[in-house]
N, C-alpha and C. Protein backbone atom coordinates (compact mmCIF):
# COMPACT_ATOMS: atom_id res chain seq x y z
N UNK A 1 -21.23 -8.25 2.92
CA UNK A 1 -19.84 -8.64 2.75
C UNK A 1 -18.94 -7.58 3.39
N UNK A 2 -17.83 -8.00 4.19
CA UNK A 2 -17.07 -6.62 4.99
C UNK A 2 -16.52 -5.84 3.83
N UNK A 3 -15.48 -4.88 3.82
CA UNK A 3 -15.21 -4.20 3.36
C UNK A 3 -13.86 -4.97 2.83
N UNK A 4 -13.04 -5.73 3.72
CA UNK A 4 -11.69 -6.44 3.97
C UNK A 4 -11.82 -7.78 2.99
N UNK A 5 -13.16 -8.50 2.85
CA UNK A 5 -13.57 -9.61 1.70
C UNK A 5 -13.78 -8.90 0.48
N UNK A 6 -14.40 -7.65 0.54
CA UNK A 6 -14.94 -7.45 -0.83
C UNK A 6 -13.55 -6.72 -1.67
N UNK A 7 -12.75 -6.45 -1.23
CA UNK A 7 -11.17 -5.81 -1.58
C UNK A 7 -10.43 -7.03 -1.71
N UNK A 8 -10.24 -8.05 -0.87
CA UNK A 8 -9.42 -8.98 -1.03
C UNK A 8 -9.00 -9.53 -2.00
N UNK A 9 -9.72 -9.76 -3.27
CA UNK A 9 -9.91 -9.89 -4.35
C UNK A 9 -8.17 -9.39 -5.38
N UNK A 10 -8.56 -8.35 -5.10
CA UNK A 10 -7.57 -7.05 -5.85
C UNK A 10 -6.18 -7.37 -6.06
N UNK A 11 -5.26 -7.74 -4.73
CA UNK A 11 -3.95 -7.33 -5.04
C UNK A 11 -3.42 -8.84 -4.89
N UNK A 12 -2.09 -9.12 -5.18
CA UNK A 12 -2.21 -10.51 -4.70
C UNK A 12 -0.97 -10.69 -3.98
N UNK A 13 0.20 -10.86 -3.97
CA UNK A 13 0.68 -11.05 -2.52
C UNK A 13 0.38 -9.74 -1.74
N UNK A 14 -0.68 -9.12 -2.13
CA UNK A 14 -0.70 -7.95 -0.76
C UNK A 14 0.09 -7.21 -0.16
N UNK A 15 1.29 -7.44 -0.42
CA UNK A 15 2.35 -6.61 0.08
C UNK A 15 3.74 -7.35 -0.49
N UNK A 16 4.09 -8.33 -0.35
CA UNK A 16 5.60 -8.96 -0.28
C UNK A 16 5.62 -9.10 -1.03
N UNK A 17 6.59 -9.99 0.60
CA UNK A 17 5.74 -10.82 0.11
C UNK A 17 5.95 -10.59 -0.22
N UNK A 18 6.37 -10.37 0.29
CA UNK A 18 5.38 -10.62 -0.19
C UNK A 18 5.39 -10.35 -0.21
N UNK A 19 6.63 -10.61 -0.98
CA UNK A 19 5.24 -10.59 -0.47
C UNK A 19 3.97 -11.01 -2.42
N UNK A 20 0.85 -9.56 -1.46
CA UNK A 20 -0.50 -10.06 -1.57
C UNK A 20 -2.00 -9.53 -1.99
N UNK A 21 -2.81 -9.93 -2.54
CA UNK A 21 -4.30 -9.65 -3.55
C UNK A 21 -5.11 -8.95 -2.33
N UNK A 22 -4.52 -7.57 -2.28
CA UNK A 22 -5.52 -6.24 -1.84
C UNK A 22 -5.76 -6.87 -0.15
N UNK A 23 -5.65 -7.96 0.24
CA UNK A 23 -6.06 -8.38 1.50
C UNK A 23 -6.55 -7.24 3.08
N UNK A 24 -7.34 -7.40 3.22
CA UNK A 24 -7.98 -6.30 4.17
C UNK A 24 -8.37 -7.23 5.24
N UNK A 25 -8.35 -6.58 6.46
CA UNK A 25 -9.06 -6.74 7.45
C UNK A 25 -8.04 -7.42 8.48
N UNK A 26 -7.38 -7.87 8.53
CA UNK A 26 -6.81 -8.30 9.59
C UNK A 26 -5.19 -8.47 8.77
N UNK A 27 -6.31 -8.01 7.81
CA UNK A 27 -6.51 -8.18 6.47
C UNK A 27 -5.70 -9.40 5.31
N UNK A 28 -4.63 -8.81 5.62
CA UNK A 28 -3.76 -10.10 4.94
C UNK A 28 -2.45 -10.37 5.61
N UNK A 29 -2.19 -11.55 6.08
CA UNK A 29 -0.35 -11.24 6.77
C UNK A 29 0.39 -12.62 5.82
N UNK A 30 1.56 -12.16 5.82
CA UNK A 30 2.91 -12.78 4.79
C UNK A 30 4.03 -13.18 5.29
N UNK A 31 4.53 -14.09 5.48
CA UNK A 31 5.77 -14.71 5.83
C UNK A 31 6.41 -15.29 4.99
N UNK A 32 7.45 -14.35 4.27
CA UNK A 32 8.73 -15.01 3.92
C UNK A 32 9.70 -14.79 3.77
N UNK A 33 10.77 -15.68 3.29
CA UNK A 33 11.86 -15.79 3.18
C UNK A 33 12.48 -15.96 1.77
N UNK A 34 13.71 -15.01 2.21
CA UNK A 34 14.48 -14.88 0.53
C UNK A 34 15.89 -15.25 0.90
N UNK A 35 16.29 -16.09 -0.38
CA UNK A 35 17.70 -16.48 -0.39
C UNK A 35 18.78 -15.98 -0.82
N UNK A 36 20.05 -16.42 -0.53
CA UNK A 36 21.02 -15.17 -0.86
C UNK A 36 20.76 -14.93 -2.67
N UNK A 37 20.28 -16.27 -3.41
CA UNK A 37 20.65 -16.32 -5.25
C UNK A 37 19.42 -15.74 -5.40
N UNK A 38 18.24 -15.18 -4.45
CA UNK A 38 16.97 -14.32 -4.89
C UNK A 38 15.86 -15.40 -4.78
N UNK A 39 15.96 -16.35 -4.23
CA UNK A 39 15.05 -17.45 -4.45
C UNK A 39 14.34 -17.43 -2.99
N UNK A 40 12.83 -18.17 -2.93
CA UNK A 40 12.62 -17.83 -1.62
C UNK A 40 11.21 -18.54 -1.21
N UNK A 41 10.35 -18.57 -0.88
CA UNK A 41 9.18 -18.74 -0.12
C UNK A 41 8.30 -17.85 0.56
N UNK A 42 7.07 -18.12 0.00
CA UNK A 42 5.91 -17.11 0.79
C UNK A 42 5.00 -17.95 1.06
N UNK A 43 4.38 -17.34 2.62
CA UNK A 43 3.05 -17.94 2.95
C UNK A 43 1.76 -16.98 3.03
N UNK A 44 0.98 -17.14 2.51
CA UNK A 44 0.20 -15.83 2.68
C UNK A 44 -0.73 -16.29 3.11
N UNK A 45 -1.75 -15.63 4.37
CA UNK A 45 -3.24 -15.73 4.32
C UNK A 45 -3.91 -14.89 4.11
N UNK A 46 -5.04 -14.78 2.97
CA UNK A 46 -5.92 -13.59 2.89
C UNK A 46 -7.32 -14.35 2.98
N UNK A 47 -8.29 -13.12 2.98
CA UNK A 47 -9.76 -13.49 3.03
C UNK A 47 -9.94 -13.69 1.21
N UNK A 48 -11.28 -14.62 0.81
CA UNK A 48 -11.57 -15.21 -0.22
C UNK A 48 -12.76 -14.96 -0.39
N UNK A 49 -13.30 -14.43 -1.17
CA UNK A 49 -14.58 -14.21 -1.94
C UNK A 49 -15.58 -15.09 -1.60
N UNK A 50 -16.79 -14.97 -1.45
CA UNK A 50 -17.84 -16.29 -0.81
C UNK A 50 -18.08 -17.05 -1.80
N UNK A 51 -17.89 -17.01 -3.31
CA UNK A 51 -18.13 -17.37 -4.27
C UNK A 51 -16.62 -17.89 -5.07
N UNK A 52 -15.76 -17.89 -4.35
CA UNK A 52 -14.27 -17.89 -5.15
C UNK A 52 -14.51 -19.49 -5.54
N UNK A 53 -14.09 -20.00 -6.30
CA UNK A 53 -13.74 -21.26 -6.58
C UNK A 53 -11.73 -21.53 -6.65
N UNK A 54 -11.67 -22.51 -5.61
CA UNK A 54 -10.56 -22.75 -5.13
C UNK A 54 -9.55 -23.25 -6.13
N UNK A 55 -9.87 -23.74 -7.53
CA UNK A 55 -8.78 -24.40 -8.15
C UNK A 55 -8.79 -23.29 -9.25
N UNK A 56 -9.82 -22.69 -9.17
CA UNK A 56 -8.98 -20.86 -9.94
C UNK A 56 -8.13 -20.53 -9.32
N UNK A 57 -8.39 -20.20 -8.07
CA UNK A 57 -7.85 -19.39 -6.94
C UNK A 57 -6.11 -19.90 -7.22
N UNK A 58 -6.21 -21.68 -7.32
CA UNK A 58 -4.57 -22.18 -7.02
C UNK A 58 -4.15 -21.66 -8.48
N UNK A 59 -4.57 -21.20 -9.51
CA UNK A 59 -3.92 -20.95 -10.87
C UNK A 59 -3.08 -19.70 -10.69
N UNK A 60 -4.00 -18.82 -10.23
CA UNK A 60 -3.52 -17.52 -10.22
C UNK A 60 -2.14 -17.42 -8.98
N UNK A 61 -2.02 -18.44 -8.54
CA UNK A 61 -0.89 -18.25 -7.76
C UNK A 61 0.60 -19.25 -8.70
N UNK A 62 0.44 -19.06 -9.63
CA UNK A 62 1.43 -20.04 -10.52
C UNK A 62 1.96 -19.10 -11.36
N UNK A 63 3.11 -19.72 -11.88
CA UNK A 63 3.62 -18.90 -13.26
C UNK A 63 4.95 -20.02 -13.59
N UNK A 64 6.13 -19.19 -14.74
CA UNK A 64 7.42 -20.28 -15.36
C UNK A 64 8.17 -19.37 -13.93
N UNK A 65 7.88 -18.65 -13.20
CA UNK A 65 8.84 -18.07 -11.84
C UNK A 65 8.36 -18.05 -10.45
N UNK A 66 6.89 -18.68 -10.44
CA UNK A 66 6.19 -19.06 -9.32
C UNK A 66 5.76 -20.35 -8.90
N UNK A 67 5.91 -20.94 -8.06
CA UNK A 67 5.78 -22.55 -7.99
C UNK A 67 4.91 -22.69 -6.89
N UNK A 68 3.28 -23.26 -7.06
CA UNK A 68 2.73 -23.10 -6.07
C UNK A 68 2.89 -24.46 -4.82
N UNK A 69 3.14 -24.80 -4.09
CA UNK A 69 3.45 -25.51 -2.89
C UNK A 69 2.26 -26.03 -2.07
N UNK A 70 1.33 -25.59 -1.33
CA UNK A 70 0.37 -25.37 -0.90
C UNK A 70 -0.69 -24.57 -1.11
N UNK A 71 -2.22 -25.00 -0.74
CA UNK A 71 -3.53 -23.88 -1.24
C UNK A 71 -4.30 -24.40 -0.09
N UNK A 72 -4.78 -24.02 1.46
CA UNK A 72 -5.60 -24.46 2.26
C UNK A 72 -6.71 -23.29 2.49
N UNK A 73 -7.98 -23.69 1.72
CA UNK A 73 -8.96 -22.84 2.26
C UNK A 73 -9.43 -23.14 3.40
N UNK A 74 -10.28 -22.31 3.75
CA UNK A 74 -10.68 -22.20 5.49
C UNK A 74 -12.13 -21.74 6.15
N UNK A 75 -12.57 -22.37 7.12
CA UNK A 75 -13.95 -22.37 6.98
C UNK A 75 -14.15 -20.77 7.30
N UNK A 76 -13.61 -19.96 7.77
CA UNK A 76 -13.32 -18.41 8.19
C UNK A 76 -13.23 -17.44 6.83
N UNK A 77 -13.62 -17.98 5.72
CA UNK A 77 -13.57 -17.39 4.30
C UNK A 77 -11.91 -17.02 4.45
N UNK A 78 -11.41 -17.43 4.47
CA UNK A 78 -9.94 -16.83 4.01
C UNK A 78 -8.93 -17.73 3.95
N UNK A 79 -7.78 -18.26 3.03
CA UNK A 79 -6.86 -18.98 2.75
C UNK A 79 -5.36 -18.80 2.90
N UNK A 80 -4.68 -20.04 3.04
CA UNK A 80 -2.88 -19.79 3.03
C UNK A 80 -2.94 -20.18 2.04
N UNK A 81 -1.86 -19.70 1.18
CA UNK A 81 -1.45 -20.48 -0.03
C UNK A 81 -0.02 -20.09 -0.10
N UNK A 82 1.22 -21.02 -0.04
CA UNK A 82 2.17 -21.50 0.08
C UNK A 82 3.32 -21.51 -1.15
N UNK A 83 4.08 -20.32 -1.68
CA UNK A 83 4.43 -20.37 -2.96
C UNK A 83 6.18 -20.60 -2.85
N UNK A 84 6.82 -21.24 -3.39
CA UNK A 84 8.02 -21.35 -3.97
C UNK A 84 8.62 -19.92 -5.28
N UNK A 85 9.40 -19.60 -4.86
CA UNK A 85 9.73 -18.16 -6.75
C UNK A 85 11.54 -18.28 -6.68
N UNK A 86 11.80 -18.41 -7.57
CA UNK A 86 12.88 -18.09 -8.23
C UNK A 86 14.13 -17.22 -8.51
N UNK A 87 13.29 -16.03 -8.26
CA UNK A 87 13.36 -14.96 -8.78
C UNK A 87 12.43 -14.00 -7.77
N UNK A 88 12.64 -13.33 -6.86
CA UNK A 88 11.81 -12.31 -6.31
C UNK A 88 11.09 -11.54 -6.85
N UNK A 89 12.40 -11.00 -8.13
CA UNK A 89 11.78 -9.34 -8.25
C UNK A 89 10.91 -10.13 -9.71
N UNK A 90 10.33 -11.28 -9.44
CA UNK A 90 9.38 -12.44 -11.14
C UNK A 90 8.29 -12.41 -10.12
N UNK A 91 8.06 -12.28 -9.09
CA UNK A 91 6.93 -12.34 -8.40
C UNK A 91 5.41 -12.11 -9.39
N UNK A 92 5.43 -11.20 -9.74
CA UNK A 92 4.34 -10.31 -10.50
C UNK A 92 3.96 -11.36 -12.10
N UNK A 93 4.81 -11.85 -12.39
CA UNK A 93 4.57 -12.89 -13.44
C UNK A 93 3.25 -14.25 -13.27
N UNK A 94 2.94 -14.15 -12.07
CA UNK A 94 1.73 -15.16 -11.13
C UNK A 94 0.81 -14.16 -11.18
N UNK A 95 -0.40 -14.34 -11.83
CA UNK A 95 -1.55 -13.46 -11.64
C UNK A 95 -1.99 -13.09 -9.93
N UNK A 96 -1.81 -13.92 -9.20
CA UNK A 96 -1.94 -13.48 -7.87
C UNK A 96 -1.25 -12.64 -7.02
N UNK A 97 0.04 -12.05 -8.05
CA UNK A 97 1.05 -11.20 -7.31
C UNK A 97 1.34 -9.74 -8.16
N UNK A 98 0.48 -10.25 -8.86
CA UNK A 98 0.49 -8.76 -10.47
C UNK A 98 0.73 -7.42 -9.33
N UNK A 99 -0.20 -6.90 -8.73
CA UNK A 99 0.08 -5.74 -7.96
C UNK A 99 1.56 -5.48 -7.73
N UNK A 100 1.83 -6.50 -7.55
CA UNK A 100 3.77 -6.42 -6.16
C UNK A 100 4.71 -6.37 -7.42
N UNK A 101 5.49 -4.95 -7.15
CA UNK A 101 6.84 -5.14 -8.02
C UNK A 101 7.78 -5.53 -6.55
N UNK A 102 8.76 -6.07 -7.03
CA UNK A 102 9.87 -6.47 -6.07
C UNK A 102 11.43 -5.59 -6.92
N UNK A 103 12.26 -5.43 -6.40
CA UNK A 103 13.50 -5.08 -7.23
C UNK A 103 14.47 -4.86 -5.75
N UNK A 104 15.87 -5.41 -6.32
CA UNK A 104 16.69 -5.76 -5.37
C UNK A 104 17.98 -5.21 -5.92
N UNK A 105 19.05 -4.90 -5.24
CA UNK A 105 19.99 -3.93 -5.24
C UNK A 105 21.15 -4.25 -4.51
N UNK A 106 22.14 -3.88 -4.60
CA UNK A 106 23.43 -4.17 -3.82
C UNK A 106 24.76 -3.13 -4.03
N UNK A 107 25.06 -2.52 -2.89
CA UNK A 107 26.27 -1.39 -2.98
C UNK A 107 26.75 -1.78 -1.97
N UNK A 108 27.99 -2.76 -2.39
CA UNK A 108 29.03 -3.23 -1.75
C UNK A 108 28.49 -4.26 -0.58
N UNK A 109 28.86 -4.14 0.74
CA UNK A 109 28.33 -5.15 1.62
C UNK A 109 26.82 -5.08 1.76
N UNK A 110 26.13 -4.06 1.23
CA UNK A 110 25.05 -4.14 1.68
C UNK A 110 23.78 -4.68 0.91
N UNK A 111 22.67 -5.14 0.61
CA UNK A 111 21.96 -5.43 0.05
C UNK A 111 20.63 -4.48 0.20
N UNK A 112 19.40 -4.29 -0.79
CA UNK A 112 18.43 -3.67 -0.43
C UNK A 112 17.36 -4.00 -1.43
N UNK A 113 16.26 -4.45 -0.60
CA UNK A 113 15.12 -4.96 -0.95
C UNK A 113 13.87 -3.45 -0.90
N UNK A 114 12.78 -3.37 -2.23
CA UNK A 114 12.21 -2.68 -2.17
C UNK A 114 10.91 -3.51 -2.65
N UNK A 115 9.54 -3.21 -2.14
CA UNK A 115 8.64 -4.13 -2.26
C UNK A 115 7.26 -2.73 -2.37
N UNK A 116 6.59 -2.43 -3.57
CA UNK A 116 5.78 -1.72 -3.56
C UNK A 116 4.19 -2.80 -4.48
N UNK A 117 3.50 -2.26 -3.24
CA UNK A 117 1.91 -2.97 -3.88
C UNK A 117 1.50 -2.27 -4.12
N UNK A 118 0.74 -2.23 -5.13
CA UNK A 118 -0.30 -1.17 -5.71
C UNK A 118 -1.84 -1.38 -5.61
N UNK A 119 -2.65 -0.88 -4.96
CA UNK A 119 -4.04 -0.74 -4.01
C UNK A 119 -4.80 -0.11 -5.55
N UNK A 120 -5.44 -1.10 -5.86
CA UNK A 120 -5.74 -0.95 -7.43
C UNK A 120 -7.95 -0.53 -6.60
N UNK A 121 -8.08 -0.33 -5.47
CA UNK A 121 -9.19 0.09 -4.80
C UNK A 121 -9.07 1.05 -3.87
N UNK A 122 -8.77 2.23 -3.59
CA UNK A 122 -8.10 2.92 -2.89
C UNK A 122 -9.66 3.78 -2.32
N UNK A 123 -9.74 3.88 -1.31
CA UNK A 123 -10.43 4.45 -0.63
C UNK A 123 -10.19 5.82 0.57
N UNK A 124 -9.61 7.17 -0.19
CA UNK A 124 -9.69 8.22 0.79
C UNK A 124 -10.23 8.57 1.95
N UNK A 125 -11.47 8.07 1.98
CA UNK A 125 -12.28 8.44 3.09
C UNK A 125 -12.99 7.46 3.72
N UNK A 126 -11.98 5.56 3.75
CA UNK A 126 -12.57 5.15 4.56
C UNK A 126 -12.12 5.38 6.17
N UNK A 127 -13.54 4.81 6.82
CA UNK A 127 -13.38 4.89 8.22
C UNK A 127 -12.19 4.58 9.20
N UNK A 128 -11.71 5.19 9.88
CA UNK A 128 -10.82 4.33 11.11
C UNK A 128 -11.54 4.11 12.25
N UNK A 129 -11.43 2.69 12.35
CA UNK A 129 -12.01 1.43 13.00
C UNK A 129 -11.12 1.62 14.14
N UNK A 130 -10.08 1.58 13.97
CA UNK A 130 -9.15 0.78 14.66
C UNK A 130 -8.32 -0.64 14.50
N UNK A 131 -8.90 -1.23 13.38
CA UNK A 131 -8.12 -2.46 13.22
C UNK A 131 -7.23 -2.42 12.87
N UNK A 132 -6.92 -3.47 12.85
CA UNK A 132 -5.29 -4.06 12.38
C UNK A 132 -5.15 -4.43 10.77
N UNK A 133 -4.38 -3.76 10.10
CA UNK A 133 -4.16 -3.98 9.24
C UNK A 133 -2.99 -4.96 8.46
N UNK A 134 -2.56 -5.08 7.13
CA UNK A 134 -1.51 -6.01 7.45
C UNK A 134 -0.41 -6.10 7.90
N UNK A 135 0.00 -7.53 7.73
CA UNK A 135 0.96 -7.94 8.81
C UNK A 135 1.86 -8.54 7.67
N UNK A 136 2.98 -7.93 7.62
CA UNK A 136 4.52 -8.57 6.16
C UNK A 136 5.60 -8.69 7.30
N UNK A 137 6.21 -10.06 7.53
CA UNK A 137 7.36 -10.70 8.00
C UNK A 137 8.13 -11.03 6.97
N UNK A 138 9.53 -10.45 6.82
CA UNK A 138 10.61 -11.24 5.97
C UNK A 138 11.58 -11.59 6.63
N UNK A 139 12.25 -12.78 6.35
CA UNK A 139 13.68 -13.23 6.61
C UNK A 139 14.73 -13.25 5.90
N UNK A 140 15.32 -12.45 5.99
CA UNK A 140 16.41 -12.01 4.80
C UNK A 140 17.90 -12.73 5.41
N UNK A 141 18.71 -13.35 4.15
CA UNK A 141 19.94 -13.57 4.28
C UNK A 141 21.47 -13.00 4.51
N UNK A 142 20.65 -12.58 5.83
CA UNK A 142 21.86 -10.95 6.28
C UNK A 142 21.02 -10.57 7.63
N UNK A 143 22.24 -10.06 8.22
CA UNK A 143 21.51 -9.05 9.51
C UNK A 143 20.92 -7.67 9.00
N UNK A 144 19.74 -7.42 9.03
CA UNK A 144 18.95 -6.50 8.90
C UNK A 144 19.30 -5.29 9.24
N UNK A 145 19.95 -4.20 8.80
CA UNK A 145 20.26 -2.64 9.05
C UNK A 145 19.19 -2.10 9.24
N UNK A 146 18.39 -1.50 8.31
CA UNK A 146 17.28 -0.88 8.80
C UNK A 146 16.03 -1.13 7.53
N UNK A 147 14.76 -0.65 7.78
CA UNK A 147 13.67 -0.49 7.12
C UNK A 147 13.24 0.32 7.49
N UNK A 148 11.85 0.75 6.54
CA UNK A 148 11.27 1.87 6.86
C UNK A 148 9.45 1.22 7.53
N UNK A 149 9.00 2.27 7.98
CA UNK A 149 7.76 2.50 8.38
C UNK A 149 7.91 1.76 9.21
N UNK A 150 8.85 2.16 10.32
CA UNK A 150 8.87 1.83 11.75
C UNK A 150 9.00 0.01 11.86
N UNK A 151 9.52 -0.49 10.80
CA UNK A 151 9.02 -1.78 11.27
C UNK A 151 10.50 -2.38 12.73
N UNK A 152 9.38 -3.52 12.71
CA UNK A 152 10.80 -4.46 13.88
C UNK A 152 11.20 -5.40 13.23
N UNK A 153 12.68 -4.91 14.05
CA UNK A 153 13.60 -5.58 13.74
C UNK A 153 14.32 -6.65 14.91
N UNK A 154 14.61 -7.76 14.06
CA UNK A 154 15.40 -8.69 15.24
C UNK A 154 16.09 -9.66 14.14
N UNK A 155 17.32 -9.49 14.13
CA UNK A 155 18.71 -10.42 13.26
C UNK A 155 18.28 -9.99 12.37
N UNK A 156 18.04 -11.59 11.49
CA UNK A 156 17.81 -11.15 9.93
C UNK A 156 15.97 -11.02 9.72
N UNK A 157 15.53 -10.53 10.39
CA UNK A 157 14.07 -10.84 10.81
C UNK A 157 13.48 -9.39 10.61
N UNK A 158 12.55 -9.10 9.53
CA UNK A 158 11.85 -7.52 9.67
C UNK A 158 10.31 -7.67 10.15
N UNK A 159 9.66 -7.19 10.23
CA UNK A 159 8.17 -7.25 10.31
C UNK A 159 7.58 -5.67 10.36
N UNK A 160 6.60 -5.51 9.46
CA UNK A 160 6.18 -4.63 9.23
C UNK A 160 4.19 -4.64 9.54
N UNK A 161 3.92 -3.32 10.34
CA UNK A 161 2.73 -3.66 10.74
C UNK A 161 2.00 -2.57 10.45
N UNK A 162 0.77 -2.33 10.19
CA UNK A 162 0.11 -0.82 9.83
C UNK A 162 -1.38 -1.10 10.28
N UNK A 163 -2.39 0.24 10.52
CA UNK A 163 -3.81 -0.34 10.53
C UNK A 163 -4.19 -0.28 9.64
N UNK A 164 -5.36 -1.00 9.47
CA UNK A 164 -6.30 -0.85 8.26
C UNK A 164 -6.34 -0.13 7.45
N UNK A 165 -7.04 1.08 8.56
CA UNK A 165 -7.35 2.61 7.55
C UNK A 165 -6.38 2.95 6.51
N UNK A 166 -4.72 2.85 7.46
CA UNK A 166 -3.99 3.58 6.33
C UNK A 166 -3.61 2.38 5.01
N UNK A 167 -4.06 1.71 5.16
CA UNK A 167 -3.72 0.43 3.82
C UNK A 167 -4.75 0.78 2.89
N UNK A 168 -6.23 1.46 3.56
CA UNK A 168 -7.14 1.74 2.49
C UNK A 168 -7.01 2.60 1.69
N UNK A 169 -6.84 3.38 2.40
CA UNK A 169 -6.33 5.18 1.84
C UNK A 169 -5.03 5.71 1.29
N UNK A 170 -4.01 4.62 1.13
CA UNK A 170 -3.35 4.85 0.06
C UNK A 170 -3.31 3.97 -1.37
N UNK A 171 -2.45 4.57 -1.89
CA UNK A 171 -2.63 3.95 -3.32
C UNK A 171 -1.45 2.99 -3.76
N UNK A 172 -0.58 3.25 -2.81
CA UNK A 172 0.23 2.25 -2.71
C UNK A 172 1.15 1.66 -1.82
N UNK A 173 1.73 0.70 -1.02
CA UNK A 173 2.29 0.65 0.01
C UNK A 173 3.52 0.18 -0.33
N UNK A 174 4.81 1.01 0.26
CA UNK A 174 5.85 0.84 -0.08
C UNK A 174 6.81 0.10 1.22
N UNK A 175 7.28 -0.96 1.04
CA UNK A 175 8.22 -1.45 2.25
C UNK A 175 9.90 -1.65 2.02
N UNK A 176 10.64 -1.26 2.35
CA UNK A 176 12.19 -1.46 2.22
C UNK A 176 13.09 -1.73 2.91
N UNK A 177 13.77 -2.30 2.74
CA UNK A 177 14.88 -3.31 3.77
C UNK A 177 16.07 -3.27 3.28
N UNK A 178 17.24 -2.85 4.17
CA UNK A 178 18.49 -3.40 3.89
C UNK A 178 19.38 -4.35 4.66
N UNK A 179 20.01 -5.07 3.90
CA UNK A 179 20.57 -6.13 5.24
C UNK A 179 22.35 -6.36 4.86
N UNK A 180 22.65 -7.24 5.51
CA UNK A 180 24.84 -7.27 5.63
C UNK A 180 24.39 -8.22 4.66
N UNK A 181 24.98 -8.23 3.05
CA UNK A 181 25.49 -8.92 2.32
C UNK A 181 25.87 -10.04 2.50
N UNK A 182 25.82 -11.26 1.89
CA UNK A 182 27.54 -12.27 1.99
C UNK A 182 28.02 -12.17 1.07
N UNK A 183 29.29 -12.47 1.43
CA UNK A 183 30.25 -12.02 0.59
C UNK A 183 30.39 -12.78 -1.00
N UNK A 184 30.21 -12.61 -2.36
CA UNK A 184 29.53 -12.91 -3.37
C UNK A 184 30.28 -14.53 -3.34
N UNK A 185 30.03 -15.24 -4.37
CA UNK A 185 30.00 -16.65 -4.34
C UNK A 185 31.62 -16.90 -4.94
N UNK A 186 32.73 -17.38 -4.61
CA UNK A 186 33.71 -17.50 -5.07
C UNK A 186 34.84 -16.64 -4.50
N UNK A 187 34.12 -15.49 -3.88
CA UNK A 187 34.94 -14.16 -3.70
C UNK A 187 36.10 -15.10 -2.51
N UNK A 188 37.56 -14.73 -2.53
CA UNK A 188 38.30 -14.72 -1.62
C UNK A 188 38.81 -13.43 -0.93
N UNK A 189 39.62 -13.96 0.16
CA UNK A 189 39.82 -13.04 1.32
C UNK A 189 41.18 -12.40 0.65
N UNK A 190 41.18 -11.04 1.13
CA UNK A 190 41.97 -10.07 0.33
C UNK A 190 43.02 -9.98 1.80
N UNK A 191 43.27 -10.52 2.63
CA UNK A 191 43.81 -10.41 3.34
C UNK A 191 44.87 -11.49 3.35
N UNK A 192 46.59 -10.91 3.27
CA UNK A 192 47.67 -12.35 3.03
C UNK A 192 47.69 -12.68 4.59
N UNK A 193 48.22 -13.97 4.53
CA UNK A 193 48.89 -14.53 5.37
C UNK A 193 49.91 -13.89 5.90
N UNK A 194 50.27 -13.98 7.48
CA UNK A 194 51.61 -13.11 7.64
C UNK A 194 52.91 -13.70 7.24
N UNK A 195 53.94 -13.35 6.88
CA UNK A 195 54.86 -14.15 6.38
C UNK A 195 55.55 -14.94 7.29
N UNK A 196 56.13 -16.04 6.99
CA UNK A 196 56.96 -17.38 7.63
C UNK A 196 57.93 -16.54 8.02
N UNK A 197 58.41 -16.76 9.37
CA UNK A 197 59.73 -16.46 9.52
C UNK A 197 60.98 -18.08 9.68
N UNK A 198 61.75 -17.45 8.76
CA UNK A 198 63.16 -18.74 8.21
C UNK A 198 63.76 -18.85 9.63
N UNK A 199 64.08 -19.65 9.85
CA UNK A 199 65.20 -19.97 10.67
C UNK A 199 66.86 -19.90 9.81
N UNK A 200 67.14 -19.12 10.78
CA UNK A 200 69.08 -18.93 10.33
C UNK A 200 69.42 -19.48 10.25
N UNK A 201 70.50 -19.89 8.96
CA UNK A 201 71.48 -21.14 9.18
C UNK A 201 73.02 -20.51 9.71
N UNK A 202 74.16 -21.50 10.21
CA UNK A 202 75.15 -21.53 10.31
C UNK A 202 75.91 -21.18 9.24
């Protein structure tokens, strides 16, 4: 069994995500999207146990703040599974996302997303291969200022990429994002109108 199946197991959105369950090897990659009220969508693919049984597998991706959408296993041992949430920083309430705290923030125009997984298998001294490790895409409701660990950026678009090795060898992976606010729900413009000018009378 590789090293990237027999971990997969572990974390569950692996990052976000996802954000995902320890995913290794190409290991696990995440695409999603969050809404301005915190609500959002994830797609995840990770590798699956040779022995997993698939309608466990769809439980642990459920909860009263996780809504599962899709579950496609794959003849390549590894699955998407397709979640609906509510609530971002409720992620962890779905047994498949227990690892991932999410928590979200706002000082003034700006917004800021913090996403830490916890590598509940941590391996100091595995090998560097060279592979590719995971792959976390978010689309956030705002133009993207900055993140950390070098990721790319384009609009409201982050992507974050690392190898393997270093996903093994720590104990936890931390990703953060800030993006341009909108302006809160109701809020009006603080700016008057310029005033009418009267016409003179006789």
């Amino acid at each position: 069994m590789s090293d990237c199946v027999r971990r997969g197991r572990g974390l569950a959105w692996g990052a976000l995500l996802v954000l995902s369950s320890g995913y290794l090897s190409g290991c696990f990659t995440a695409d999603a999207t969050l809404e301005p009220d915190g609500k959002g969508t994830i797609e995840l693919t990770y590798p699956l146990l040779p022995n997993a049984q698939v309608e466990k597998e769809k439980e642990r991706f459920g909860s009263p703040h996780v809504t599962l959408v899709s579950y496609v296993p794959k003849a390549d041992h590894t699955a998407t599974v397709t979640v609906r949430f509510d609530d971002a920083t409720k992620l962890s309430t779905a047994e498949g996302f227990k690892q991932v705290d999410v928590t979200r923030s706002r000082d003034g125009d700006t917004e800021r997303l913090r996403i830490l997984v916890t590598n509940p298998n941590v391996n100091p001294v595995a090998k560097d291969d060279g592979r590719d490790g995971p792959r976390v895409t978010l689309r956030l409701p705002g133009k993207v200022l900055e993140a950390n660990r070098k990721a790319e950026i384009a609009g409201d678009r982050v992507t974050w990429r690392m190898p393997l090795v270093e996903y093994l060898r720590a104990p936890a992976l931390e990703l953060t994002v800030s993006w341009t606010a909108a302006a809160p729900s109701g809020a009006t413009s603080t700016t008057e109108p310029p005033a009418k000018t009267g016409s003179s009378g006789s």
